[in-house]
Protein backbone atom coordinates (compact mmCIF):
# COMPACT_ATOMS: atom_id res chain seq x y z
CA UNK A 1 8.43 18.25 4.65
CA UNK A 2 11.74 19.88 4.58
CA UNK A 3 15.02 18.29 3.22
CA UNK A 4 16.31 15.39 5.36
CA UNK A 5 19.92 14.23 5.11
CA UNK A 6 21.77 11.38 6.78
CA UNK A 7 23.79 12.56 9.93
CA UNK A 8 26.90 10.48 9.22
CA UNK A 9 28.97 11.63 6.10
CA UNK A 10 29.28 9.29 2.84
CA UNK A 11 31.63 10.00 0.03
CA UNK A 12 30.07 12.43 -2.74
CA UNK A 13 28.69 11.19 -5.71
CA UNK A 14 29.04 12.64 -8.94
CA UNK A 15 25.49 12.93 -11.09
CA UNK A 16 25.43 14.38 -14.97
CA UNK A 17 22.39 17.20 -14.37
CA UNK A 18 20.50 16.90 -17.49
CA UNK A 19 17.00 18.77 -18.38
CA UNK A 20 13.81 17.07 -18.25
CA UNK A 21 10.34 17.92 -19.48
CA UNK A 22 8.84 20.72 -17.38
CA UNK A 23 6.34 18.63 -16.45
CA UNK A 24 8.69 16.52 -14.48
CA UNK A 25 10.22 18.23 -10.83
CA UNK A 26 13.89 17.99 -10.03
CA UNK A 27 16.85 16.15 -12.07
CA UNK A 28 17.76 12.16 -12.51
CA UNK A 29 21.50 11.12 -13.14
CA UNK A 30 22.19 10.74 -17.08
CA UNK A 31 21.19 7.50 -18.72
CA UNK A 32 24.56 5.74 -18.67
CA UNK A 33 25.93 7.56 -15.34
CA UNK A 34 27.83 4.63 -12.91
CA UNK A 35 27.98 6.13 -9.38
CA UNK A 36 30.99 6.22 -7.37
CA UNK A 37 30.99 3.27 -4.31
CA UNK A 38 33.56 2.94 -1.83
CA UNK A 39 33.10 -0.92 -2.00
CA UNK A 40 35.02 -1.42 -4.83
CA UNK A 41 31.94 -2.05 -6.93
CA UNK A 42 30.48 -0.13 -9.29
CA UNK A 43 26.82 0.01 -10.54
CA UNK A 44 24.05 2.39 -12.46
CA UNK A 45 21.83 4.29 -10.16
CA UNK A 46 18.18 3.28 -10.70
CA UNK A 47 15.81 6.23 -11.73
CA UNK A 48 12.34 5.97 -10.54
CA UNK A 49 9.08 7.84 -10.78
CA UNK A 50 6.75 6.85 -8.44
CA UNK A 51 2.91 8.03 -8.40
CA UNK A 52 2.02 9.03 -4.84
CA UNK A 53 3.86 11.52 -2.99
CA UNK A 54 4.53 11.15 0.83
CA UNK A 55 1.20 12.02 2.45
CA UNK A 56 2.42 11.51 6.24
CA UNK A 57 6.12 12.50 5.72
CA UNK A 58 7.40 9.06 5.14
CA UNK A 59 6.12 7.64 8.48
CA UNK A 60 6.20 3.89 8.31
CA UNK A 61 2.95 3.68 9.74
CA UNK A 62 0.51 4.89 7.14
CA UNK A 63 0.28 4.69 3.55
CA UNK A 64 3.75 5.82 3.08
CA UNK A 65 5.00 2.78 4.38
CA UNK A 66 4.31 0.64 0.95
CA UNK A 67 6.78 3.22 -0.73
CA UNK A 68 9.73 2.50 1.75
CA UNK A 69 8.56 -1.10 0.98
CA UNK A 70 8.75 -0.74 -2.46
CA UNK A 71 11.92 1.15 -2.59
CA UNK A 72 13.66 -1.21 -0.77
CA UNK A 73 14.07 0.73 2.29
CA UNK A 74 12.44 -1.35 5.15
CA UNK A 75 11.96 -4.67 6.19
CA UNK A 76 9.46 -6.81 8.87
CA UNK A 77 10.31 -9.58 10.78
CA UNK A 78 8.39 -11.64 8.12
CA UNK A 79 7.65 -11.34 4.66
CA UNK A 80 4.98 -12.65 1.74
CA UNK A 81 6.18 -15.33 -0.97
CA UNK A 82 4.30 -15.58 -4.14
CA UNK A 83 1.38 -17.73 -2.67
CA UNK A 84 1.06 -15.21 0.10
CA UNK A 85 2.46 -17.22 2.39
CA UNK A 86 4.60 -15.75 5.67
CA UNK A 87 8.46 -16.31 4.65
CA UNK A 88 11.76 -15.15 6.47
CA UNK A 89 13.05 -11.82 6.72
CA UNK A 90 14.84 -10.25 9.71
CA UNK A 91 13.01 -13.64 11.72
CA UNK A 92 14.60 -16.26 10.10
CA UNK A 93 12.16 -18.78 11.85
CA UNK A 94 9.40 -18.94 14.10
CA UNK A 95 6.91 -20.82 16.28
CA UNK A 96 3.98 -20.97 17.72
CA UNK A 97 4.15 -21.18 21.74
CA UNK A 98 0.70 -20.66 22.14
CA UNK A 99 -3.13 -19.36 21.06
CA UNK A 100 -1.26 -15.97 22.06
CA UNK A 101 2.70 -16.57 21.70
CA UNK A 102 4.77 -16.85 19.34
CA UNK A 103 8.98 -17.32 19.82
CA UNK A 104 10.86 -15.47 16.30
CA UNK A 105 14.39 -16.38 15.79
CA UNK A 106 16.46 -13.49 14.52
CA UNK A 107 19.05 -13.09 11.74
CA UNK A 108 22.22 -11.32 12.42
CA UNK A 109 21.61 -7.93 10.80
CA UNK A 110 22.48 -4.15 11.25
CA UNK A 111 20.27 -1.08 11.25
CA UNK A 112 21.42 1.21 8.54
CA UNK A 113 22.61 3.71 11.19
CA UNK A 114 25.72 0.41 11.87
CA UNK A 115 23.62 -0.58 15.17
CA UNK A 116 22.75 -3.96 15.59
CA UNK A 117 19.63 -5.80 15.50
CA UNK A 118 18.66 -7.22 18.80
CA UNK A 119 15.79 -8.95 20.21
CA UNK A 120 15.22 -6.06 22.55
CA UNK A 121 15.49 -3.04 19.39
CA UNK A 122 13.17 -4.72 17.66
CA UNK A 123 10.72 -5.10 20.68
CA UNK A 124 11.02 -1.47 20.81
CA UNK A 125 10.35 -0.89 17.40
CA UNK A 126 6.86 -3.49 17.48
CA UNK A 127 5.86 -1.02 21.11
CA UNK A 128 6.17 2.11 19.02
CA UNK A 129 4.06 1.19 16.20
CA UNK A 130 1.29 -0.02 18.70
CA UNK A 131 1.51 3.43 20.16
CA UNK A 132 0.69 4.84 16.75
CA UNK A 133 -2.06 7.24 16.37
CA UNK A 134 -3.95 5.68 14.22
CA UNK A 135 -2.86 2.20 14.32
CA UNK A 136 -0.85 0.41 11.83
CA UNK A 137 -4.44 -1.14 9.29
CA UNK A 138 -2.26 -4.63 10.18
CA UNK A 139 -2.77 -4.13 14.16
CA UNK A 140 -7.05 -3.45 13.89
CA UNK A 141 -8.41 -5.54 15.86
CA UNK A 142 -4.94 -7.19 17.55
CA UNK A 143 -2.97 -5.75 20.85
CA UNK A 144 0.43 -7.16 20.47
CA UNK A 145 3.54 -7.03 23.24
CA UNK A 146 6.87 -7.55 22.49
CA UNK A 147 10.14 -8.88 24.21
CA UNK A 148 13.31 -9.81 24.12
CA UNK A 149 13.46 -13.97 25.04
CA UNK A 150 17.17 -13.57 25.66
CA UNK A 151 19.95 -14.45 22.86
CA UNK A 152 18.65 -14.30 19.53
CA UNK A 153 15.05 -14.81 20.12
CA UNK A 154 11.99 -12.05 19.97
CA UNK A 155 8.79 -12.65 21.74
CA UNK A 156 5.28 -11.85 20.54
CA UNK A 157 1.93 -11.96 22.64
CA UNK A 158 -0.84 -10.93 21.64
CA UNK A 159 -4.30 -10.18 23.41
CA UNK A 160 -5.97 -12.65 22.09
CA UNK A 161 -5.34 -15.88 19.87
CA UNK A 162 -4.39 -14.86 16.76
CA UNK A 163 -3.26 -17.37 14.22
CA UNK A 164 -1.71 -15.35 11.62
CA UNK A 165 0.50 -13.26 13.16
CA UNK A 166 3.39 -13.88 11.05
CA UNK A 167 1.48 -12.84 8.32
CA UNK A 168 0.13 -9.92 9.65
CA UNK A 169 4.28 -8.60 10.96
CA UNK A 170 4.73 -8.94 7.02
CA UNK A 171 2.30 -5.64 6.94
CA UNK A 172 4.59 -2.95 5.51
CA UNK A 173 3.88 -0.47 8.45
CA UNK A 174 5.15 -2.71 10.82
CA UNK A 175 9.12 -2.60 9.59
CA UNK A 176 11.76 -2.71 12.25
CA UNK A 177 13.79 0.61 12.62
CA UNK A 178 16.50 1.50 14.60
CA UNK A 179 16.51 3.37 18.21
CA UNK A 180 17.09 6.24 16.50
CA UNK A 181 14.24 6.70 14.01
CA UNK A 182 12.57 7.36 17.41
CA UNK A 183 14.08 9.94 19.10
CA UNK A 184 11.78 13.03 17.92
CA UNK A 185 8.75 12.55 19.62
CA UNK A 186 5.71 12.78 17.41
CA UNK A 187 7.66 11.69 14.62
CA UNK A 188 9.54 8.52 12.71
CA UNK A 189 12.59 8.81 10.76
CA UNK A 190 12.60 6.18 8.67
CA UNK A 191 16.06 8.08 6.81
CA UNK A 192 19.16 5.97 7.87
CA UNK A 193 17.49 3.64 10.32
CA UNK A 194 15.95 0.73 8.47
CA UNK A 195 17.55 -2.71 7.60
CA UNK A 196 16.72 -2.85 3.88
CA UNK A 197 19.01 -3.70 1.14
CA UNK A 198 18.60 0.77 0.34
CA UNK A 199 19.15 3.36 2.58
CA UNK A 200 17.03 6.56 2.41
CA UNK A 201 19.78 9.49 2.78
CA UNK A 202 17.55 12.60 1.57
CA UNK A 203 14.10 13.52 0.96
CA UNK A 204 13.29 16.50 -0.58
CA UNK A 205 9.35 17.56 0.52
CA UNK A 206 6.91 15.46 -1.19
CA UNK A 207 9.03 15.78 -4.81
CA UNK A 208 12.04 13.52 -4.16
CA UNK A 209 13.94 10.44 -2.44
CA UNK A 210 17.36 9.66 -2.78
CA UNK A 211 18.55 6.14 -1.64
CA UNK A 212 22.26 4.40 -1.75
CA UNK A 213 22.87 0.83 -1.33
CA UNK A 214 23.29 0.16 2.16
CA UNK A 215 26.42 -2.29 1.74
CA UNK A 216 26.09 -4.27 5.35
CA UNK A 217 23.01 -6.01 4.27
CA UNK A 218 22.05 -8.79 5.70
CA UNK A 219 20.94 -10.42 2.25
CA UNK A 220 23.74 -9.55 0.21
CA UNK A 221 25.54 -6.44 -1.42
CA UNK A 222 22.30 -4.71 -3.90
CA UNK A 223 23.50 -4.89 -8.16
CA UNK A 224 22.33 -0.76 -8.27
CA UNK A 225 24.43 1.59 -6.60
CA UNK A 226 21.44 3.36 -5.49
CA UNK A 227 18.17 5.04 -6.45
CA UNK A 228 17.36 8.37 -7.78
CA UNK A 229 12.97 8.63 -6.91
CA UNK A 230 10.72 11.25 -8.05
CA UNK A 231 7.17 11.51 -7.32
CA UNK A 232 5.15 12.10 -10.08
CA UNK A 233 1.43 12.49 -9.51
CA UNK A 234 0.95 13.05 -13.76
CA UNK A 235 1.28 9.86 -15.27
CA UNK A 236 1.11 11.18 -18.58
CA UNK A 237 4.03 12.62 -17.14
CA UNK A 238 5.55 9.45 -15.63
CA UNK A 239 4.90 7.81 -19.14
CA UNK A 240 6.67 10.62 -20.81
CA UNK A 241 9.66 10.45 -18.74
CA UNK A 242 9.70 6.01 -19.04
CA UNK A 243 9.53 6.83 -22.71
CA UNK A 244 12.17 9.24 -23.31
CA UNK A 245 14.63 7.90 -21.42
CA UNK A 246 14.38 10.06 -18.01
CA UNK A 247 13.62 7.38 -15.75
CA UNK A 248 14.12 3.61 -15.76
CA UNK A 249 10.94 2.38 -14.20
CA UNK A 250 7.47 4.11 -13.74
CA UNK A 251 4.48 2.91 -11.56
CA UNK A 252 1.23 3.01 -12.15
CA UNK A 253 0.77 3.49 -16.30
CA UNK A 254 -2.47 4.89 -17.20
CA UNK A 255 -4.00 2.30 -19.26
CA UNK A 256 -4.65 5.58 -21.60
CA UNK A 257 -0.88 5.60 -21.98
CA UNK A 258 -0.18 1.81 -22.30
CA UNK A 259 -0.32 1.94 -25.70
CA UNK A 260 2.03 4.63 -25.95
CA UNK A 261 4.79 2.72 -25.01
CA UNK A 262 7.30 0.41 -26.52
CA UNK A 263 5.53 -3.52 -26.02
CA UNK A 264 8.63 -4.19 -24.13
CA UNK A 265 8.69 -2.05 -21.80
CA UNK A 266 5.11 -2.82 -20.14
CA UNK A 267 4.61 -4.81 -17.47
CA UNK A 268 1.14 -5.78 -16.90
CA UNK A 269 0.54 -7.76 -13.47
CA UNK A 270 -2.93 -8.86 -11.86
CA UNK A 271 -2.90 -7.36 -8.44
CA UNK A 272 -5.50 -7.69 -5.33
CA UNK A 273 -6.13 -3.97 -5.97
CA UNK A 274 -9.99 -3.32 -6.15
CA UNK A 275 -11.29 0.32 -7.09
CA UNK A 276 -14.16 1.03 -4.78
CA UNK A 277 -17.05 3.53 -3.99
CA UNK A 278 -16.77 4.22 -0.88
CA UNK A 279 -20.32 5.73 0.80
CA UNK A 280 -20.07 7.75 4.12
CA UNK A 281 -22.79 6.12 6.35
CA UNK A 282 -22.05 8.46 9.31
CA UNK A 283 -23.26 11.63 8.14
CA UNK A 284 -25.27 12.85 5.10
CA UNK A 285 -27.17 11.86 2.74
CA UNK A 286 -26.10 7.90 2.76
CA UNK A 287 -26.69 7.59 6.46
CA UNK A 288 -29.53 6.15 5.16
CA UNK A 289 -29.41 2.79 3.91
CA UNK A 290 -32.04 3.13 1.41
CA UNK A 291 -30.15 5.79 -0.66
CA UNK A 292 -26.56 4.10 -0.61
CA UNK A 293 -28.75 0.65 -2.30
CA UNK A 294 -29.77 3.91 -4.68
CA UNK A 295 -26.52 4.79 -5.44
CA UNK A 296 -25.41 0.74 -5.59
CA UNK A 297 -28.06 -0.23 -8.02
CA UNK A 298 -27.22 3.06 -10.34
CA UNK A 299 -23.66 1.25 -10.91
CA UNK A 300 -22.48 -0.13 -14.14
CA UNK A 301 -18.92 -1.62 -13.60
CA UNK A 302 -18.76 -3.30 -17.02
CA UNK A 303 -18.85 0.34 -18.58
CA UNK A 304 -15.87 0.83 -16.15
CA UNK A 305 -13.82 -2.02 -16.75
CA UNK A 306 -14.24 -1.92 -20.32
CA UNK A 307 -14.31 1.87 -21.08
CA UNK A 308 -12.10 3.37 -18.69
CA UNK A 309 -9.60 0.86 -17.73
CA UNK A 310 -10.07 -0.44 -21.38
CA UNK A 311 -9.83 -3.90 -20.46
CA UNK A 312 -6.96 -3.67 -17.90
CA UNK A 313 -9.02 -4.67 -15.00
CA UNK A 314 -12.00 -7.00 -14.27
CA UNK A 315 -15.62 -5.85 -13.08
CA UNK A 316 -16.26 -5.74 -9.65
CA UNK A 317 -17.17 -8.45 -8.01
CA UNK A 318 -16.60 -8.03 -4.37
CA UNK A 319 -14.00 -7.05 -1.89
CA UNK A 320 -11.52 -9.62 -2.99
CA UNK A 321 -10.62 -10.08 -6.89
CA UNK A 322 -9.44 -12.56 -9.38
CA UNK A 323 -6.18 -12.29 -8.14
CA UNK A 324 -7.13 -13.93 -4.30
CA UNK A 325 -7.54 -17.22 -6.36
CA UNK A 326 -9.74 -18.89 -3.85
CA UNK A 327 -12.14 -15.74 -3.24
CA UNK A 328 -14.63 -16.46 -6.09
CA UNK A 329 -15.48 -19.93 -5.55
CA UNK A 330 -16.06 -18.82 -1.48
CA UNK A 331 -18.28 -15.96 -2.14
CA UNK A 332 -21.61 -15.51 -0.53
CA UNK A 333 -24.77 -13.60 -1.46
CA UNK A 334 -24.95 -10.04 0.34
CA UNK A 335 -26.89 -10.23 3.42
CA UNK A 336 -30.00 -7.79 4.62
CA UNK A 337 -29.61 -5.43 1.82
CA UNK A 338 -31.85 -2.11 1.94
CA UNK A 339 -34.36 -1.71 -0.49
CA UNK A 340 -33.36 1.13 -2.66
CA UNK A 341 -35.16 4.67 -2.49
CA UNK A 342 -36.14 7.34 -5.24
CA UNK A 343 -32.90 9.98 -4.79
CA UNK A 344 -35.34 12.51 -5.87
CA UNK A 345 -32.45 14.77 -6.37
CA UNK A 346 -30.58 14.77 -3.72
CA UNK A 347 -27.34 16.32 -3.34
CA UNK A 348 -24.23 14.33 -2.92
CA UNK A 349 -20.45 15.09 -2.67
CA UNK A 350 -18.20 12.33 -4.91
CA UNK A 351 -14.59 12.73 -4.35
CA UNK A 352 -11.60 10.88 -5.39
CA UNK A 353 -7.85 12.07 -6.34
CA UNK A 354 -5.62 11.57 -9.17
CA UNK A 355 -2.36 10.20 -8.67
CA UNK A 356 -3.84 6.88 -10.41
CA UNK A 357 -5.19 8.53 -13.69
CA UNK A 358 -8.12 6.47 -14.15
CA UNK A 359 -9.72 7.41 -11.10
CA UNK A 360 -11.12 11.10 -12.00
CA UNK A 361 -12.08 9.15 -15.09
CA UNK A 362 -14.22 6.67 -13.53
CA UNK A 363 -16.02 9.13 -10.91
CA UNK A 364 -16.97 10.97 -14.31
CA UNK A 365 -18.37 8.05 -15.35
CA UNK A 366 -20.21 7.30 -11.80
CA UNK A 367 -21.05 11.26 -11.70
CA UNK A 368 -23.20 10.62 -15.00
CA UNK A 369 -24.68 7.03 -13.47
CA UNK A 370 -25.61 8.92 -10.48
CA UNK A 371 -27.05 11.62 -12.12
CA UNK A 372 -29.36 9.74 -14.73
CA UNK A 373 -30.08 7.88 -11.09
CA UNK A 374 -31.73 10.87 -9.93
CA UNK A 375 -28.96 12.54 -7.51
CA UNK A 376 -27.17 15.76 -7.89
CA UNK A 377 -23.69 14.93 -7.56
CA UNK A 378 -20.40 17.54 -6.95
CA UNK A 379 -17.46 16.29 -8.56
CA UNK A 380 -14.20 17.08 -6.14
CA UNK A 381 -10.58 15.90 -7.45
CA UNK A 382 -7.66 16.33 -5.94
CA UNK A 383 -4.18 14.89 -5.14
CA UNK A 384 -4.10 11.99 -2.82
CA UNK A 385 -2.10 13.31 0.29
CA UNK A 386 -4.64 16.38 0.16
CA UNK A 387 -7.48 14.58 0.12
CA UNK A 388 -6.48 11.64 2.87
CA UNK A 389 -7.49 13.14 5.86
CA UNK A 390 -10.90 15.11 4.65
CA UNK A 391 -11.89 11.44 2.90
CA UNK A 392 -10.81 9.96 6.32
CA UNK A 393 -13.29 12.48 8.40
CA UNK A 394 -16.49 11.91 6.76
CA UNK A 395 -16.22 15.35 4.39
CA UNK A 396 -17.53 13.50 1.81
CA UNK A 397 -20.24 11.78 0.90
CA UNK A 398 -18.76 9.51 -1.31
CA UNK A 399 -15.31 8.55 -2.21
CA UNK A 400 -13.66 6.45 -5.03
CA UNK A 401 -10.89 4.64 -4.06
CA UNK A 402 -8.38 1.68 -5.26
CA UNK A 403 -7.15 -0.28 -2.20
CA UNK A 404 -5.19 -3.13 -2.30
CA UNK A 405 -6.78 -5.63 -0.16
CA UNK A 406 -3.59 -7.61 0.73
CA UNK A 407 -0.94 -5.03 0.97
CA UNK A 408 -1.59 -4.13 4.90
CA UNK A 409 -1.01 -7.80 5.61
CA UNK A 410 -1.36 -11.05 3.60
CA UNK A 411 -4.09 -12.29 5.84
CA UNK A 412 -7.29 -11.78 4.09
CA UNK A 413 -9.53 -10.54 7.20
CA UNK A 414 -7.05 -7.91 7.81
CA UNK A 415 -8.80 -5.42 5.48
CA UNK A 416 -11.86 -5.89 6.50
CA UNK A 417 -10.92 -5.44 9.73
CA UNK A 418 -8.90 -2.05 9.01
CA UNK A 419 -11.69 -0.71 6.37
CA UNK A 420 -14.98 -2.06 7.66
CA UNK A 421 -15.44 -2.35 11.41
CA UNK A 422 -16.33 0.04 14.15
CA UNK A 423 -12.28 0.43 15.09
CA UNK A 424 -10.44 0.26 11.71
CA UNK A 425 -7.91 2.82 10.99
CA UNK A 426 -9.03 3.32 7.90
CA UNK A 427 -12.49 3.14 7.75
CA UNK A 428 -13.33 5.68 4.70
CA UNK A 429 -17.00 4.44 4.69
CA UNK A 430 -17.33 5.38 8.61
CA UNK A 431 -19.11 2.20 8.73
CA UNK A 432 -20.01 1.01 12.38
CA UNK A 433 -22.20 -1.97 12.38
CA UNK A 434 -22.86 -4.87 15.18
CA UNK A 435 -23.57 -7.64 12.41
CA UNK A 436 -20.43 -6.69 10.56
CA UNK A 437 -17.81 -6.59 13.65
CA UNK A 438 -19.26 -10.02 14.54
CA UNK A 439 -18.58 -11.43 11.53
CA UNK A 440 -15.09 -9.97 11.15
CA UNK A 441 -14.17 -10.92 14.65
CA UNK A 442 -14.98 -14.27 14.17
CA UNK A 443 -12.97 -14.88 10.92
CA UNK A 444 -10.14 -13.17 12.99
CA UNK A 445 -10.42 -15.62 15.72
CA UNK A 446 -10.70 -18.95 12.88
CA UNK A 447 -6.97 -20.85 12.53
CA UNK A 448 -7.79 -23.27 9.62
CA UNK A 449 -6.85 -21.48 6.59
CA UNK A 450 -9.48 -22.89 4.61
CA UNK A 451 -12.08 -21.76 7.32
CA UNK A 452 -10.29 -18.53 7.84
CA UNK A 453 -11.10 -17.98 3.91
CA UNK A 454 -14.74 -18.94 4.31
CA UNK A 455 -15.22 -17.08 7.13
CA UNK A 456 -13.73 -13.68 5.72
CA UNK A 457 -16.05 -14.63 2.65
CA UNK A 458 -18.97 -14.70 5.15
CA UNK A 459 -18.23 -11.20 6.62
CA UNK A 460 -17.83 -10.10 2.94
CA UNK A 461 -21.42 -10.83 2.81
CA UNK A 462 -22.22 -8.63 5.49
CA UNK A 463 -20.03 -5.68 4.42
CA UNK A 464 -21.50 -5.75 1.31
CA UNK A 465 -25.17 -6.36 2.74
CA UNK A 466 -24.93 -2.68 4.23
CA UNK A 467 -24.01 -0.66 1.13
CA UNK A 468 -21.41 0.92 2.72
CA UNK A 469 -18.78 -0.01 -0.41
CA UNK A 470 -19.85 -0.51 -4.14
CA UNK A 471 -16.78 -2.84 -5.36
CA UNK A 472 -16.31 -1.08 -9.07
CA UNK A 473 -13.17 -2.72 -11.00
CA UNK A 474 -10.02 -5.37 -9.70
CA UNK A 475 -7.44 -3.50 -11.17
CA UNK A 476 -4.47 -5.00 -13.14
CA UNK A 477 -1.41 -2.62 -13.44
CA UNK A 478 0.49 -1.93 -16.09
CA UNK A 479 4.42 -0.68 -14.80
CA UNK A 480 6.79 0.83 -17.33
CA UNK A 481 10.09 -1.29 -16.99
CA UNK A 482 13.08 0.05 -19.65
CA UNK A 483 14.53 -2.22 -21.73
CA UNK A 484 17.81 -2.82 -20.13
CA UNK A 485 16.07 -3.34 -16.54
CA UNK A 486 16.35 -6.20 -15.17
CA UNK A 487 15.20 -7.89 -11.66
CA UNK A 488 12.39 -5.54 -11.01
CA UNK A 489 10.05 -7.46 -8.54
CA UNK A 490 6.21 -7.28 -9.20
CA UNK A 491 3.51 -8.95 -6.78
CA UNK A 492 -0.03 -8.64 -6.82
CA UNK A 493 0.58 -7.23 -2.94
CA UNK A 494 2.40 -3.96 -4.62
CA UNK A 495 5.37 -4.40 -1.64
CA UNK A 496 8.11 -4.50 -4.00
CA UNK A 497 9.32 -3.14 -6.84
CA UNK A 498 13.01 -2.72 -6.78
CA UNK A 499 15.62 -5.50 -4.79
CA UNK A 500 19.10 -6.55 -4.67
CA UNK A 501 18.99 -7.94 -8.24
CA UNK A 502 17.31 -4.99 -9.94
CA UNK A 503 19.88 -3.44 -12.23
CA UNK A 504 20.49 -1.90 -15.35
């Protein structure tokens, strides 16, 4: 992706070049650098180094969306609270008209580009992302319309009764942008034209971000004058630079670098992130069910969670982890499981990418438990936006993978609906099955929370029942923080990470 810069001018900001290791790309300001603001008030630019690169230019649709998330960039009309719970954003209340409307009550707010935010902008913004090719993971299964309801108020329909829609317009790929970010067809521009509390002004490729405070937010003027990102796929590197002083913050520690650093400066944080196998049961050899329960039974997770991840994460024990508190005592037995077949040395492809370090690790490991299985397995590793789309079209046979179940939306079915059914946009398994889009579709269509739970428990079950994903490890993450950081904002959802308290 080429340089991007924001069309309206700013005032120039003075940054100390300093050299970095050559493992890092690009330059951060100097450690005790205060950047000019026109507000009156000054504040230390936050240097970042985040793990994955942009793999769809920054659209807000796909996975890029988390990172303008966590960057502070964009916002939804909702958003999660600790318990997981829908909570005010740009809506600052809503209700339920019927099974299939809901009336949202808007803040006053601008779009970073000084527009306002109307009922009608923000209609438009909900029709573009249904028009998505593929569709926002928190819209499988759900056809939403959106209007203005004159004044201050936002109507949402959907299709068909859906009883967590708040929740599920707390999804990160469903942030509001401005008319603007829409006028290139085929594309989003997500740089100037959000509502966070930072504005994206330039992106350089898939290397670096930078972001300013955005100083007409709606929630208040940010502590950090802006952000200096890099994206650094080595995390030996991104350790390196947390360590020497080149960055303030760094995602996504390797637990093999944990120990490396300073005890206060790591942040370790149960998450609802669970590291997967992922078996293609389109095409090749796992078409057939008989091989994938092969490949399942060859499995050790405890040599996993306790050799790999060293202890930083928990053995796999389904789709949902420790950290969705009421999965374990909901969980059902697998249902209509193959019976498993000899491999007899058959060949598979295992793929996976390394942006989180441990992940080339632990399809070594499942290489070797394959093997000793009986099957003749083709290690491929590469970076995650390079791999996406071939992972995506079946050109693999199998595919490790560590998916946060909740970040899409906070609504528990929502993954299973993205990741398992015949329609889900992203659907690495290729897994069609009858039995299994029952069962999702009728945890969709349960209101009761408590039911809703049980019932995404049920079609759990039935995911699991067809091989099609080998749950491996529920990851906990370790984030470097430095020690004068302060206000950096951790969920187990991985939404946020930097807000309008994060300083230094």
């Amino acid at each position: 992706m080429t340089a991007m810069r924001l069309r309206r001018t700013r005032p120039a900001r003075l940054l100390l070049a300093i050299t970095l290791a050559p493992l890092l790309t690009g330059c951060f300001a100097s450690a005790g650098e205060e950047a000019e603001d026109t507000t009156g008030t000054s504040g230390s630019r936050l240097r970042v180094a985040l793990a994955f690169p942009p793999a769809e230019n920054l659209s807000p649709y796909g996975a890029d969306a988390t990172i303008l998330s966590r960057l502070g960039v964009t916002e939804g009309l909702t958003s999660l609270d600790a318990n997981g719970s829908a909570a005010p954003a740009l809506a600052r209340s809503w209700q339920r008209e019927s099974d299939r409307s809901w009336l949202f009550i808007l803040r006053e707010a601008t779009f970073q580009d000084g527009t306002e935010v109307t009922p009608a902008r923000v209609a438009a913004a909900l029709t573009h992302a249904t028009e998505a090719e593929p569709a926002p993971a928190a819209l499988s299964g759900v056809t939403l319309t959106a209007e203005s309801a004159g004044g201050d108020r936002l109507r949402v329909r959907t299709n068909s009764p859906d009883p967590v829609l708040p929740l599920r317009l707390a999804g990160p790929a469903l942030a509001v942008l401005s008319p603007k970010a829409y006028e290139d067809k085929g594309r989003v521009d997500p740089v100037g034209t959000a509502t966070g509390p930072f504005e994206l002004t330039k992106v350089t490729g898939s290397t670096a971000a930078t972001l300013d405070r955005y100083d007409d937010y709606w929630g208040g003027l940010a502590q950090a004058a802006g952000i200096d990102a890099r994206f650094i796929a080595d995390g030996t590197a991104r350790t390196n630079a947390l360590r020497t002083g080149q960055v303030d913050m760094a995602e996504a520690i390797p637990v093999a670098q944990a120990a490396t650093l300073d005890a206060a400066t790591r942040r370790e944080s149960a998450t609802t992130r669970t590291t997967s196998l992922q078996l293609n049961t389109r095409t090749g050899p796992f078409k057939d069910p008989k091989l994938r329960a092969a490949a399942r039974a060859a499995v050790d997770t405890s040599a996993l969670s306790k050799g790999v991840y060293e202890g930083h994460a928990d053995a796999g024990a389904g789709i949902y982890g420790p950290a969705v508190t009421w999965a374990a005592g909901k969980r059902e037995q697998p249902v209509g499981r193959a019976k498993a077949a000899a491999p007899a040395g058959t060949a598979i492809t295992l793929a996976t990418y390394d942006n989180r370090p441990e992940l080339p690790e632990a399809a070594q490991v499942l290489k070797q438990q394959l093997e000793k299985a009986g099957f003749k397995v083709t290690l491929e590793v590469r970076e995650y936006s390079r791999i996406e789309s071939d992972a995506l079209a079946g050109r693999f046979d199998a595919f490790v993978v560590a998916r946060n179940t909740l970040v899409d939306t906070g609504d528990p079915v929502a993954v299973l609906a993205g990741d398992y059914t015949c329609d889900g946009g992203y659907n690495l398994a290729l897994l069609c099955d009858k039995a299994v889009d029952r069962a999702v579709a009728k945890a969709e269509g349960t209101a009761d929370t408590s039911a809703r739970q049980s019932a995404a428990m049920a079609a759990e079950a039935e995911i699991l029942g067809t091989d099609a994903v080998v749950p491996l490890v529920h990851q906990r993450v370790v984030t470097g923080v430095g020690s004068s950081v302060q206000g950096v904002l951790l969920d187990p959802y991985e939404r946020t990470l930097v807000g309008t308290g994060t300083r230094r």
